[in-house]
Protein backbone atom coordinates (compact mmCIF):
# COMPACT_ATOMS: atom_id res chain seq x y z
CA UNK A 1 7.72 -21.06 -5.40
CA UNK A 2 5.10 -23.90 -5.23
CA UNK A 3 4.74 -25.64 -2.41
CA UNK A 4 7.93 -28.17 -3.09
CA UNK A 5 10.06 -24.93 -2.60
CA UNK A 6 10.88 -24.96 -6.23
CA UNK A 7 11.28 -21.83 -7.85
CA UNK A 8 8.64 -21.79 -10.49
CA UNK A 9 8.34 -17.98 -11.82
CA UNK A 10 10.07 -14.48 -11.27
CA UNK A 11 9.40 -11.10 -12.35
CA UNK A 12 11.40 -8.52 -14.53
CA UNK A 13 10.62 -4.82 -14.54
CA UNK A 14 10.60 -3.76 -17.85
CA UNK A 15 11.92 -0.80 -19.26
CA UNK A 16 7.83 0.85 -19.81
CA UNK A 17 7.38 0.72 -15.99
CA UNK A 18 5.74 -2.85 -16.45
CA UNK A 19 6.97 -6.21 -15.56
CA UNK A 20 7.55 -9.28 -17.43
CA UNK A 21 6.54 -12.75 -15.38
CA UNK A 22 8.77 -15.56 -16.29
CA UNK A 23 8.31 -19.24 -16.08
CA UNK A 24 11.82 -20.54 -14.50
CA UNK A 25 12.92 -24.15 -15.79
CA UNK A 26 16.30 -26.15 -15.42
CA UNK A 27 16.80 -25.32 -19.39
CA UNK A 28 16.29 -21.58 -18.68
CA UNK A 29 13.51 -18.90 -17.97
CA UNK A 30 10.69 -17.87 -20.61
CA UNK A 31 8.17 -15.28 -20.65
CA UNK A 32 4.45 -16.26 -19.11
CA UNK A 33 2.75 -13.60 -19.34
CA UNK A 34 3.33 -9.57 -19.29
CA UNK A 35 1.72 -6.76 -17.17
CA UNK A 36 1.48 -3.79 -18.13
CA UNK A 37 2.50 -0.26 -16.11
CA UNK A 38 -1.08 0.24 -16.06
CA UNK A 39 -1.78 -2.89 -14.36
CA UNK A 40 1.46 -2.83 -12.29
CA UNK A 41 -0.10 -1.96 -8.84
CA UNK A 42 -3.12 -4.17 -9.60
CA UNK A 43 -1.62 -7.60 -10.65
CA UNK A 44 -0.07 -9.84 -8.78
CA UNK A 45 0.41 -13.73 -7.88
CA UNK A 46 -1.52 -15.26 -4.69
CA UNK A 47 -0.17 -18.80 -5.22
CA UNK A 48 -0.70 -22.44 -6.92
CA UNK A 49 -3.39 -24.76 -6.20
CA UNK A 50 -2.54 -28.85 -4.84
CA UNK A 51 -1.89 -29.98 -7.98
CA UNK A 52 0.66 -26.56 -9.15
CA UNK A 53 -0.94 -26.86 -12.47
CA UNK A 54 -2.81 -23.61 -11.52
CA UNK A 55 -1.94 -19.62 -10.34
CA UNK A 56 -4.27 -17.66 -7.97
CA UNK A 57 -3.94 -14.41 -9.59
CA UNK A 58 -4.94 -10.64 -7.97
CA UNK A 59 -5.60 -9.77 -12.09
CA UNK A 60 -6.90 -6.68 -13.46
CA UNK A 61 -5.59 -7.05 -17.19
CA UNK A 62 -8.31 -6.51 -19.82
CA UNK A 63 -10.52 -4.97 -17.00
CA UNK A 64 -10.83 -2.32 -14.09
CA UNK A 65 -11.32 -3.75 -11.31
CA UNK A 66 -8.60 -6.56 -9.90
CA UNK A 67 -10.03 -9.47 -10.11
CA UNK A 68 -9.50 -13.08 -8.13
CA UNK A 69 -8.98 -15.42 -11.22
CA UNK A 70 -7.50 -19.03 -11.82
CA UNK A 71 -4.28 -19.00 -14.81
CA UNK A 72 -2.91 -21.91 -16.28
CA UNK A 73 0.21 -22.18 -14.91
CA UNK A 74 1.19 -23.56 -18.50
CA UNK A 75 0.03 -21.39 -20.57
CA UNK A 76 -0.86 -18.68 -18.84
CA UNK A 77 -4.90 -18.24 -20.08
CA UNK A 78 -7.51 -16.98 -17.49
CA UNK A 79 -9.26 -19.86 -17.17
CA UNK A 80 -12.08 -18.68 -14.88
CA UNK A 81 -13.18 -15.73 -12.23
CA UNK A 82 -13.75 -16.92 -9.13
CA UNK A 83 -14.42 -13.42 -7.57
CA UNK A 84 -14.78 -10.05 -8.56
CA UNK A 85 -16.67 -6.50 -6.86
CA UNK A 86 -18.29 -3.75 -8.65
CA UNK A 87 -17.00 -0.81 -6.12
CA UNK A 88 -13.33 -2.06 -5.27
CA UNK A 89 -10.44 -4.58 -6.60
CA UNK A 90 -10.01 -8.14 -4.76
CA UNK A 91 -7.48 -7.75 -2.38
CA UNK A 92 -7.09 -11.17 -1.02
CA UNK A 93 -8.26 -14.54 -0.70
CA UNK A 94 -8.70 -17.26 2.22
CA UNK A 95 -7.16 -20.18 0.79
CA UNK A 96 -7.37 -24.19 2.09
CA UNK A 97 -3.97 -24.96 3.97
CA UNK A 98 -3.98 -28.24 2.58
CA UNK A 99 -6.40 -28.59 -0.53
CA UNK A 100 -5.12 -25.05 -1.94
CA UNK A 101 -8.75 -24.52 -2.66
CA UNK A 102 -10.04 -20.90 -3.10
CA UNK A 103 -12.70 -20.77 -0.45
CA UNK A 104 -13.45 -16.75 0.15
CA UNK A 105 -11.98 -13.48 -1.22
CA UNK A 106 -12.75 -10.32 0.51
CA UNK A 107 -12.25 -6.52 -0.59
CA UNK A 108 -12.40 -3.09 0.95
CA UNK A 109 -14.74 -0.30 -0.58
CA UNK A 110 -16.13 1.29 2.12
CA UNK A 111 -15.03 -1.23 5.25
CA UNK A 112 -13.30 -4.61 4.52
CA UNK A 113 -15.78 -7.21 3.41
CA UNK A 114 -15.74 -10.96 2.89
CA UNK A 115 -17.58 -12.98 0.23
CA UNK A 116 -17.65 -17.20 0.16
CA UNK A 117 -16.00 -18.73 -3.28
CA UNK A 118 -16.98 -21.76 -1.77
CA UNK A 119 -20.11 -22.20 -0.12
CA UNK A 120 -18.50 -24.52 2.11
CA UNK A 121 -17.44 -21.32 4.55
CA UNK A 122 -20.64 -19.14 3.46
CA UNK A 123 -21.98 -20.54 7.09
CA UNK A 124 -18.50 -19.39 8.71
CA UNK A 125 -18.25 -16.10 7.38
CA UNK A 126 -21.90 -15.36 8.25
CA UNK A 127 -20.97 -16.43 11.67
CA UNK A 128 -17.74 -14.65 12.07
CA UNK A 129 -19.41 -11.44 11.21
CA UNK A 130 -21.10 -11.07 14.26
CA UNK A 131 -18.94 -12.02 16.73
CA UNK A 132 -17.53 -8.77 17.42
CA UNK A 133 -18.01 -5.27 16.55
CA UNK A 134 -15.65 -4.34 13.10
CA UNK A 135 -14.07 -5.64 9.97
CA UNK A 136 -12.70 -8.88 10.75
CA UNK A 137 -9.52 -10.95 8.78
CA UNK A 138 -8.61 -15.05 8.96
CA UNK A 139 -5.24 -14.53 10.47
CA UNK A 140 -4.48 -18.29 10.22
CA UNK A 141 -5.83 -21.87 10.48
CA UNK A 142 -5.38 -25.29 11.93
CA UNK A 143 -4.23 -27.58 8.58
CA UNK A 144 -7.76 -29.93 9.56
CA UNK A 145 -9.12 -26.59 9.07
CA UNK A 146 -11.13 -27.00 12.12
CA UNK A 147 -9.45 -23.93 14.11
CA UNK A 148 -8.98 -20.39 12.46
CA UNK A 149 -7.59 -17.48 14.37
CA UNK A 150 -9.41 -13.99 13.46
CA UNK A 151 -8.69 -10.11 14.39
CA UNK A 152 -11.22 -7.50 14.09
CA UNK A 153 -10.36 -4.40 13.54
CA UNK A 154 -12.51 -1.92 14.65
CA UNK A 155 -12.33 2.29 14.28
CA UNK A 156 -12.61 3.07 18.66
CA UNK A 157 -10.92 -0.01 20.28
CA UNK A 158 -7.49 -2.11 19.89
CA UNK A 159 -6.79 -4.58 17.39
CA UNK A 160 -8.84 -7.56 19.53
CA UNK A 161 -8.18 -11.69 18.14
CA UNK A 162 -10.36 -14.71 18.89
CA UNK A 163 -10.21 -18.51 18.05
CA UNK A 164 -12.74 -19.48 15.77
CA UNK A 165 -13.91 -23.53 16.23
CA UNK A 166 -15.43 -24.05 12.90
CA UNK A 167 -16.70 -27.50 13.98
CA UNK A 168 -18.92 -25.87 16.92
CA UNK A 169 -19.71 -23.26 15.41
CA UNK A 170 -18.48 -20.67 18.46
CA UNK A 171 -15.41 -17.66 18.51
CA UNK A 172 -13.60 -17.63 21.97
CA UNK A 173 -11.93 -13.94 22.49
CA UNK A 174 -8.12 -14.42 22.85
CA UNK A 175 -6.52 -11.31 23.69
CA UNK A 176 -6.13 -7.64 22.28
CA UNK A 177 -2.86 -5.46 21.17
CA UNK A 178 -3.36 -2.46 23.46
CA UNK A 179 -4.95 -3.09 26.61
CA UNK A 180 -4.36 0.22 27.21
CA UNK A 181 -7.05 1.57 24.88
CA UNK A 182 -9.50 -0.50 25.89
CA UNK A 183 -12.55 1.12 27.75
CA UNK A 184 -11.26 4.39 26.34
CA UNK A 185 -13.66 6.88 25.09
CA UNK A 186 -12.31 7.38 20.73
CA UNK A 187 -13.87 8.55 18.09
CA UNK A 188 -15.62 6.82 15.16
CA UNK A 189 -14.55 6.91 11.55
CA UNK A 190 -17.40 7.59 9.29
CA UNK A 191 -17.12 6.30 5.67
CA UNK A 192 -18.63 9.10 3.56
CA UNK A 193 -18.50 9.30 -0.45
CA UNK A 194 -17.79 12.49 -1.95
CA UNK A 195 -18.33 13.12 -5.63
CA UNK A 196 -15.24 15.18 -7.15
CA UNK A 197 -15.80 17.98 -10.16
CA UNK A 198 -15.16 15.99 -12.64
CA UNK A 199 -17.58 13.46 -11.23
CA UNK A 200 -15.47 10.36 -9.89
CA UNK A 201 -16.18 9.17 -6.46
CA UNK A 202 -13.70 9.85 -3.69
CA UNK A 203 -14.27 7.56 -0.61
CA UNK A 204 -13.90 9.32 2.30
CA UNK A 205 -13.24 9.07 6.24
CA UNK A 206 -14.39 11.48 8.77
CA UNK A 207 -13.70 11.13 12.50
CA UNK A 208 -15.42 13.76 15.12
CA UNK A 209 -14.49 14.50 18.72
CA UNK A 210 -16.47 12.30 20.75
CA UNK A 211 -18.41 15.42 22.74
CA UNK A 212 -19.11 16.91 19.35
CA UNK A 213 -21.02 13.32 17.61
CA UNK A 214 -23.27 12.49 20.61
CA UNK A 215 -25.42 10.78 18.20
CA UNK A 216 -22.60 8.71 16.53
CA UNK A 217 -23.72 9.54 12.97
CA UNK A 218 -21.18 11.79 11.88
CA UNK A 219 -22.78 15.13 11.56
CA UNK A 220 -21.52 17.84 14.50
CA UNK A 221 -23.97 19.75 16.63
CA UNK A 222 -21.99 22.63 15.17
CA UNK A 223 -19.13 23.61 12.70
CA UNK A 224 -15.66 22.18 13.97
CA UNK A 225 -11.96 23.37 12.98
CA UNK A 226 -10.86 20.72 10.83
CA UNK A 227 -7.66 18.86 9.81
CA UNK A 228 -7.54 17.43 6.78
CA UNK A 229 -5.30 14.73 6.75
CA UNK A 230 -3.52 13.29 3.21
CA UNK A 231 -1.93 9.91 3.34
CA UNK A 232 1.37 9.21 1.57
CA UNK A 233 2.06 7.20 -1.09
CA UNK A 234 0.58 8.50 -3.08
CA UNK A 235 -0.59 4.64 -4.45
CA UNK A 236 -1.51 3.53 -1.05
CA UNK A 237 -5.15 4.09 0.27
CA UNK A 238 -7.12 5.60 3.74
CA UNK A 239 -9.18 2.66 5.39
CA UNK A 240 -11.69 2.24 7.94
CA UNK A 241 -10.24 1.47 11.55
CA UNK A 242 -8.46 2.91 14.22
CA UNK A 243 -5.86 5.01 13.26
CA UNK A 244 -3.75 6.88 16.23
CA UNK A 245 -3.15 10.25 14.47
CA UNK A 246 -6.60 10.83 13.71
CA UNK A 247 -7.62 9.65 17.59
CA UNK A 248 -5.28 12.20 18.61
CA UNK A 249 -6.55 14.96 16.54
CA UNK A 250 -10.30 14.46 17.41
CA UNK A 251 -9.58 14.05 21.14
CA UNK A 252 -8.09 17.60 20.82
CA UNK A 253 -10.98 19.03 19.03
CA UNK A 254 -10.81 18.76 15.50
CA UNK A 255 -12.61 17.04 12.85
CA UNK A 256 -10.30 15.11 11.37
CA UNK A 257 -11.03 14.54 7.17
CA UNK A 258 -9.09 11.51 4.96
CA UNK A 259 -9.86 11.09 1.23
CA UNK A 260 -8.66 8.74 -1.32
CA UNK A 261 -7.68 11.08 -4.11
CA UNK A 262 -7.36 9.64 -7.32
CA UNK A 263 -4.11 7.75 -7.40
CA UNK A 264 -5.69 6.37 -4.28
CA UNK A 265 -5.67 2.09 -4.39
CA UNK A 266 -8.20 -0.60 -3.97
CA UNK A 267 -10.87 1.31 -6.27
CA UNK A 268 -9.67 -0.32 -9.56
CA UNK A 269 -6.74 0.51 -12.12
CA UNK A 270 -8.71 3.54 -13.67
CA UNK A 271 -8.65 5.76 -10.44
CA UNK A 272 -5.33 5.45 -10.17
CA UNK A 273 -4.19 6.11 -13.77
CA UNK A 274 -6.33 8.92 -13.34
CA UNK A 275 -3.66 10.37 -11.10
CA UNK A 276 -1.03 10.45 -14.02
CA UNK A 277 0.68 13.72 -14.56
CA UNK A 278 -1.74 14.80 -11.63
CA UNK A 279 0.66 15.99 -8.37
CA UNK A 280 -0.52 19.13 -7.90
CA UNK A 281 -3.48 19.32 -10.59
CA UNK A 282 -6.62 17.13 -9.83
CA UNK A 283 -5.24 14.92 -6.88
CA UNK A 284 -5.08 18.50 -5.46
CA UNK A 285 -8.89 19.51 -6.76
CA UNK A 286 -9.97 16.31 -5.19
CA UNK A 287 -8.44 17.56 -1.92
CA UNK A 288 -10.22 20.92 -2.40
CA UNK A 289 -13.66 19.31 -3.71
CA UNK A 290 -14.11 16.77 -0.19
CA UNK A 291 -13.02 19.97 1.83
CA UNK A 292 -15.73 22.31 0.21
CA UNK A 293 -18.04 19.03 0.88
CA UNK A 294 -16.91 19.14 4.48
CA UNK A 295 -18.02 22.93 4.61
CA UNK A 296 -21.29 22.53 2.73
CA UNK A 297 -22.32 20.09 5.15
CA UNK A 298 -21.47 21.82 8.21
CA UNK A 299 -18.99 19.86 9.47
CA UNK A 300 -16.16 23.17 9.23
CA UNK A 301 -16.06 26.27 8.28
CA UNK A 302 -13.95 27.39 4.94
CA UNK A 303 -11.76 29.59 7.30
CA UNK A 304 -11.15 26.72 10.25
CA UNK A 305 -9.49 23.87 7.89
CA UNK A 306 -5.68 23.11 8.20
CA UNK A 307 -3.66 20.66 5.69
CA UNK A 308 -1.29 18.13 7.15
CA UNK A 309 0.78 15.16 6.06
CA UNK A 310 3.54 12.85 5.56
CA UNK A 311 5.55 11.97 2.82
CA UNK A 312 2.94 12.68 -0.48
CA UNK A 313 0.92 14.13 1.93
CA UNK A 314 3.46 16.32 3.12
CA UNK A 315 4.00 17.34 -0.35
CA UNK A 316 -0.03 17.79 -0.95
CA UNK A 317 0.89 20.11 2.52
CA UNK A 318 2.93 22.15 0.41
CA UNK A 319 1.17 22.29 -2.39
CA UNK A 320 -1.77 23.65 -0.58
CA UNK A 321 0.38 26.57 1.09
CA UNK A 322 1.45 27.29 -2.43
CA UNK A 323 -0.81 26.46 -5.11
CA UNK A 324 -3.81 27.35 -3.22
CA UNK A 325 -2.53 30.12 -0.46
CA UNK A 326 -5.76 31.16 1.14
CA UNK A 327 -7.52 27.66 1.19
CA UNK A 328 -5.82 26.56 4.46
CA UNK A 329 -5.34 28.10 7.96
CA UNK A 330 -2.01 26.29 8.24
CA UNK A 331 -0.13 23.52 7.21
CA UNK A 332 2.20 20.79 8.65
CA UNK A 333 4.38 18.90 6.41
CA UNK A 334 6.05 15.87 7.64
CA UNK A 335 8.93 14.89 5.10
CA UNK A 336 7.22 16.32 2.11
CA UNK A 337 9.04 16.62 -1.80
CA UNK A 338 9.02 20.26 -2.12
CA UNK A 339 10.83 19.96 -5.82
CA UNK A 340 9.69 17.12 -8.00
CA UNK A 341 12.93 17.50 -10.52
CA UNK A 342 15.12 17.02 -7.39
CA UNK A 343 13.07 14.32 -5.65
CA UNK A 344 13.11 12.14 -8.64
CA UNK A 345 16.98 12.76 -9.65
CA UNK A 346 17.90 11.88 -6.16
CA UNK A 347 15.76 8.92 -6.06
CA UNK A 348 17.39 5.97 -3.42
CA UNK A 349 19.20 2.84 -5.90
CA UNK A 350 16.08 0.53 -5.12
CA UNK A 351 13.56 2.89 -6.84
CA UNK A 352 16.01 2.75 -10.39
CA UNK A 353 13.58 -0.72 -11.38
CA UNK A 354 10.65 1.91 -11.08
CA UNK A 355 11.78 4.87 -12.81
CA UNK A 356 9.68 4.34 -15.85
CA UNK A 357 7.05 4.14 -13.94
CA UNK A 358 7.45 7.48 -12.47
CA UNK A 359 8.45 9.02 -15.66
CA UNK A 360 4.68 8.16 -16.18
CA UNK A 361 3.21 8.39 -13.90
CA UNK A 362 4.95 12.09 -11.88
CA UNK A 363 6.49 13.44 -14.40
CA UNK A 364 9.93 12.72 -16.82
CA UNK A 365 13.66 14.10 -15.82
CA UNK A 366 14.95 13.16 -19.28
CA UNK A 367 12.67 15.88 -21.37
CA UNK A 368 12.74 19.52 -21.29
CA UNK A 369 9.15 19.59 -21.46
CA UNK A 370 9.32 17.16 -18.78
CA UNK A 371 11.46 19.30 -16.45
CA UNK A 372 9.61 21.83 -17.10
CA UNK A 373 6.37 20.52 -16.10
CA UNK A 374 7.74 19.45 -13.24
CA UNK A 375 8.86 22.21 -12.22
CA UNK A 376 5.50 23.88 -12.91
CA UNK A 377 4.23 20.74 -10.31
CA UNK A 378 6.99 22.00 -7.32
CA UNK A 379 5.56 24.08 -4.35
CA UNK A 380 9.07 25.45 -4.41
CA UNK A 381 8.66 27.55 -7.56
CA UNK A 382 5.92 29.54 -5.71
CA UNK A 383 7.35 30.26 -2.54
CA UNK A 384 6.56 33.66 -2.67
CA UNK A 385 2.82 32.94 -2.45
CA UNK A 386 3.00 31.09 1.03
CA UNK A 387 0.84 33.70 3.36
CA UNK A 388 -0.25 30.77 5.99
CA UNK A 389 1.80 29.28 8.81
CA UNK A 390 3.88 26.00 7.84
CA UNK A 391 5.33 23.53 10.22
CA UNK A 392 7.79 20.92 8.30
CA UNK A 393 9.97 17.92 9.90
CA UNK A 394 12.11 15.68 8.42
CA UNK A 395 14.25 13.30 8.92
CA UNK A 396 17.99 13.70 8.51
CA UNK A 397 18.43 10.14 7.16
CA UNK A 398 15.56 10.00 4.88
CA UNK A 399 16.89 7.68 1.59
CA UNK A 400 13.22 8.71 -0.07
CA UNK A 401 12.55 12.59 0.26
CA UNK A 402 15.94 13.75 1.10
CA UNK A 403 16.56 16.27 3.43
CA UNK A 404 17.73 18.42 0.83
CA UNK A 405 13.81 18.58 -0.04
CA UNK A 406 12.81 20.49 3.48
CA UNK A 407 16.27 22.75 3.60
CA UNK A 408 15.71 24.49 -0.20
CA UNK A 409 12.21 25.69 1.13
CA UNK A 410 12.74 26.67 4.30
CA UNK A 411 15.92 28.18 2.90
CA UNK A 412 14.02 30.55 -0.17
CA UNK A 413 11.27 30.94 2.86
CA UNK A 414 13.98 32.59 5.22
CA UNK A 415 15.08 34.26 1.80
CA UNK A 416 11.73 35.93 1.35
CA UNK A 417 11.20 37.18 5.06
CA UNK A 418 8.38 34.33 5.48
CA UNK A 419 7.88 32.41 8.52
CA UNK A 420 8.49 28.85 9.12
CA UNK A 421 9.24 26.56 11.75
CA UNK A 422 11.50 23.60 10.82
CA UNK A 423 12.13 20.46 12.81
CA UNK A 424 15.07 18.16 12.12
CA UNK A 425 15.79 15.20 14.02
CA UNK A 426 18.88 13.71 12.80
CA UNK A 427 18.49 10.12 13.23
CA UNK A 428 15.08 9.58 11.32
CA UNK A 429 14.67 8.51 8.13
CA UNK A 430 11.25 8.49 5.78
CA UNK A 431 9.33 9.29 9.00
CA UNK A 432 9.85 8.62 12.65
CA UNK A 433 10.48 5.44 14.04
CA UNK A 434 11.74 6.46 17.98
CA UNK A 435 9.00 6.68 20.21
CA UNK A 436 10.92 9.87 21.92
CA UNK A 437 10.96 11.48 18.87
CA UNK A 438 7.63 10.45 17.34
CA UNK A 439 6.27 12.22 20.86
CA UNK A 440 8.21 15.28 20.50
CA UNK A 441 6.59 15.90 16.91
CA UNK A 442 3.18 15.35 17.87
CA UNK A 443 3.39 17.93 20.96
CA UNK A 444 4.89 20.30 18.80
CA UNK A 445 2.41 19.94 15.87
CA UNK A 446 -0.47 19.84 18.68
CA UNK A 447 1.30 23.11 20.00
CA UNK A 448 1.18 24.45 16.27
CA UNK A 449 -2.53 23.57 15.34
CA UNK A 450 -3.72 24.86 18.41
CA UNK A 451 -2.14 28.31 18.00
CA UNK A 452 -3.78 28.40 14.98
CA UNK A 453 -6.68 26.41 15.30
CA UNK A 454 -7.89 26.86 18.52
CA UNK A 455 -8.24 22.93 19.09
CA UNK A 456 -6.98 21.68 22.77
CA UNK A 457 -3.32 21.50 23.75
CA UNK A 458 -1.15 19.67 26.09
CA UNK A 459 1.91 21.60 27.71
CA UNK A 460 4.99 20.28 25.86
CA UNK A 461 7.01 19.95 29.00
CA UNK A 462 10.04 17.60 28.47
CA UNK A 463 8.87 15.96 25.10
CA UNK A 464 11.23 17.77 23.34
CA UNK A 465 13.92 17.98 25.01
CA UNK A 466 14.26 14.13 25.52
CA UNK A 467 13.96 13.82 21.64
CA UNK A 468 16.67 14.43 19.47
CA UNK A 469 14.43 17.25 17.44
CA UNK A 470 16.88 20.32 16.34
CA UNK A 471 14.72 23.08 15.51
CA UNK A 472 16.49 24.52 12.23
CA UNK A 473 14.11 27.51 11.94
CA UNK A 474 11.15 29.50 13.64
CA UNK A 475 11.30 28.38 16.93
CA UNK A 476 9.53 31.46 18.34
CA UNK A 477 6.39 30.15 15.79
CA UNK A 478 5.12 27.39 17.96
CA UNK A 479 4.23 28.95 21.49
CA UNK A 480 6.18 27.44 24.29
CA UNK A 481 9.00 25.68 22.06
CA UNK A 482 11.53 27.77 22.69
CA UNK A 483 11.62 27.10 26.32
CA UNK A 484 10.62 23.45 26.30
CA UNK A 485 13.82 23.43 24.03
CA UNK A 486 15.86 25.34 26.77
C-alpha cells in the first residue's frame, strides 16, 4: 500500500517456486514485474517514495548480491542503485518519515554495518557508532527527524536502547531488555571465515568460555570440547550478538561453533542456490570442513566435538549420526526431519504456495528419481550406522516437522537394539515456547552433553518434573533423569 492506504501491488506465487508482482487498479490487476525462484528469498519491496511514483526495492535480479535500488512504479525499470556491498546483500534501509527519502542502507557480513545514501546522516551514523559498544539499528524517529531511537546489540550484554538528538549531536541511554544480564560475566562471539573444499567462504561464529579466552581474541589456552551448533531454516542465517543457547553452552565449558552453510542468507543469491539438492551432501561438507578448521586451529580436538540443533539443524543432527557416524561424540536433535519424502508429503496447508520451491530446492515427491534421491538424503535409511549417543525432542503439536518425524527413528532405533533418549512434550509445537518446558530441555541436554562431553552440569532437580516433558525412550541415557522424572 502507499502511504494513502491504497492497495497498489500484490504478489502471486507462481507455479516454478517464483512469484509474480502485480500492479492492482480499479479496472483489474496486471503483471509488474516477475521474480524468479532464484531470486525469491532475495527480492522484495521496501516501500514508495513522497510522490508514489517510485518502489524501494531489496533487488537481486540480474545480479548476486541484493541490491537497494529505485523501480518505476510504472513501468517497473531499475532506474538507479542507491546501495549495494561486495561481501553481503542489502538488508534494509533507513528511510525519511516524511520525505520518503532513502538516507542509509546497512548490511550484515561479518557484524551489521551501516552506510549513508545520503550524506545528510553520514555525520549521524559516524556518531552513532561510537556511542556504545556493538552493532547498532534506527529503531524509529521523530517525523521532524530530530529524535531517533537506537538499540545496540552487542554479543556479552542485553539488548541496551538510547535516544539519539540529531540536532545536538548527543545519545542519552534509555533502558535495556534484561537487567538481569547486565554486569554478568558472557562470552564473546568471534566472527571467523572459514574457506570450504570447494573453496566458498563460510562465515563463521565462535564463542569460548570466558576462563578459557582471557585474552578475548578467540583462540583457547588449550583444546576445548566443542558444540557445534546448526541453525534451522535452513534459508535463515547465524549473526553476531548475544545469543542465549550459545551463552549457556560456553558458561558450561564448551566452545560453542555456528556456520552459515551454503543455503545460509545475507551472502547473496549464489550461496544459497548453491544449497540446491544439497541436504545432506555439501551443506553437510561445509559442516565437516569449519569443524576440521576448528581442530586445525586448536580450538577442539576431532574426538571432543558434539552436533546439535533445531529444526534443519536438528536434521543436520541426524545426518551427522548417520551419514558421518564417527565424526561426532554425540548428537542432540531438537525437532529434526528424519525422512525428507515424509516431511515434504506432510507439509502444513500454508507451505502448498511453496512447494515448487522445495521441489527445487530439497528434493521432488512427484518423480521416482526424486523419491529416490530423497530417500538417499534421509538419516532414516541409515539407521543402522548410528554408533554415537542421540538425544531428540519434539514437540507433539509441531504443524512443520511432525512428530511422526522423531517416532519412525527412534522407533527403527529401538528396532535395531540402539540407544536413544527421546523427549516429548505434548503441548509444543515447531520448538518450545513454555518457559517450564524450554528449562526442562536445556537441563536435560546439559545433563546429556556433559555425560558425554565432560563440560559442567547443573543438578536437574525439579526442572523436569514441573515441565510437561514425557520421556518416550532411554531414560536411563541421561544420568539423573530417571529420578528427577520420579
Amino acid at each position: 500500500m502507499d502511504d494513502d492506504l491504497s492497495v497498489r501491488f500484490a504478489l502471486r506465487v507462481t507455479e516454478g517456486g517464483g512469484s509474480d508482482m502485480l500492479r492492482c487498479s480499479a479496472a483489474g490487476d496486471e503483471p509488474f514485474v516477475t521474480i524468479a525462484m532464484e531470486d525469491q528469498l532475495t527480492t522484495y519491496v521496501l516501500g514508495f517514495d513522497r510522490s508514489g511514483e517510485t518502489l524501494w526495492f531489496i533487488d537481486s535480479r540480474g545480479r548476486d548480491r541484493a541490491a537497494l535500488v529505485a523501480v518505476d512504479a510504472v513501468t517497473g525499470e531499475r532506474t538507479r542503485v542507491l546501495a549495494e556491498d561486495e561481501h553481503a546483500d542489502i538488508n534494509n534501509a533507513l528511510i525519511h518519515p516524511t520525505e520518503k527519502t532513502v538516507l542509509a542502507a546497512s548490511c550484515n557480513y561479518l557484524r551489521q554495518t551501516w552506510r549513508a545514501v545520503d550524506a545528510s546522516v553520514a555525520g549521524d551514523l559516524e556518531r552513532l557508532g561510537q556511542v556504545a559498544h556493538g552493532d547498532f539499528d534506527v529503531v524509529s524517529t521523530s517525523l521532524d527527524f530530530r529524535w531517533w531511537v537506537v538499540v545496540y546489540v552487542c554479543d556479552d550484554g542485553p539488548l541496551r536502547y538510547y535516544l539519539y538528538d540529531r540536532g545536538a549531536g548527543t545519545a542519552r541511554y534509555l533502558f535495556c531488555n534484561r537487567t538481569a544480564l547486565e554486569g554478568a560475566t558472557l562470552s564473546l562471539h568471534h566472527p571467523r571465515v572459514v574457506r570450504a573444499r570447494d573453496g566458498l567462504e563460510l562465515v563463521c561464529y565462535l564463542a569460548l568460555p570466558r576462563w578459557a579466552d582471557p585474552g578475548g581474541d578467540g583462540n583457547p589456552d588449550a583444546p576445548l570440547p566443542m558444540v557445534l551448533w546448526v541453525h534451522g531454516g535452513p534459508w535463515h542465517r547465524d549473526s553476531w550478538g548475544y545469543q542465549p543457547f550459545v551463552q549457556w553452552l560456553a558458561n558450561r565449558g564448551y566452545a560453542v561453533l555456528q556456520v552459515n552453510f551454503r543455503g545460509s542468507t545475507g551472502f547473496g543469491k549464489s550461496f544459497i542456490n548453491a544449497s540446491n539438492l544439497e541436504w545432506g551432501g555439501k551443506m553437510h561438507d561445509d559442516l565437516l570442513d569449519a569443524v576440521d578448521w576448528a581442530v586445525a586451529e586448536g580450538i577442539t580436538r576431532a574426538d571432543q566435538v558434539a552436533i546439535g540443533g533445531g529444526s534443519y539443524g536438528g536434521y543436520a543432527t541426524l545426518v551427522g549420526v548417520t551419514f558421518t557416524p564417527e565424526r561426532f561424540v554425540c548428537g542432540v536433535d531438537i525437532v529434526g526431519p528424519s525422512n525428507l519424502r515424509t516431511l515434504l508429503s506432510t507439509i502444513p496447508p500454508y507451505w502448498e504456495p511453496m512447494r515448487a520451491m522445495w521441489a527445487q530446492r530439497v528434493g521432488d515427491t512427484d518423480t521416482d528419481e526424486g523419491r529416490a534421491f530423497l530417500d538417499e538424503r534421509s538419516p532414516l535409511s541409515y539407521v543402522d550406522r548410528i554408533q554415537r549417543p542421540l538425544l531428540i525432542a519434539q514437540g507433539a503439536n509441531d504443524p512443520r516437522v511432525k512428530q511422526s518425524e522423531s517416532d519412525q527413528i527412534v522407533a527403527a532405533m529401538q528396532a535395531r537394539g540402539i540407544p536413544v533418549t527421546y523427549v516429548l512434550f505434548p503441548d509444543e509445537g515447531h520448538g518450545f515456547a513454555q518457559p517450564e518446558n524450554s528449562t526442562a530441555f536445556t537441563a536435560v541436554s546439559e545433563a546429556f552433553l556433559a555425560e558425554h562431553l565432560g563440560g559442567r552440569c547443573e543438578p536437574l532437580g525439579d526442572d523436569v518434573r514441573v515441565s510437561t516433558a514425557q520421556v518416550a525412550a532411554g531414560v536411563e541415557g541421561v544420568p539423573g533423569l530417571a529420578e528427577a522424572m520420579a
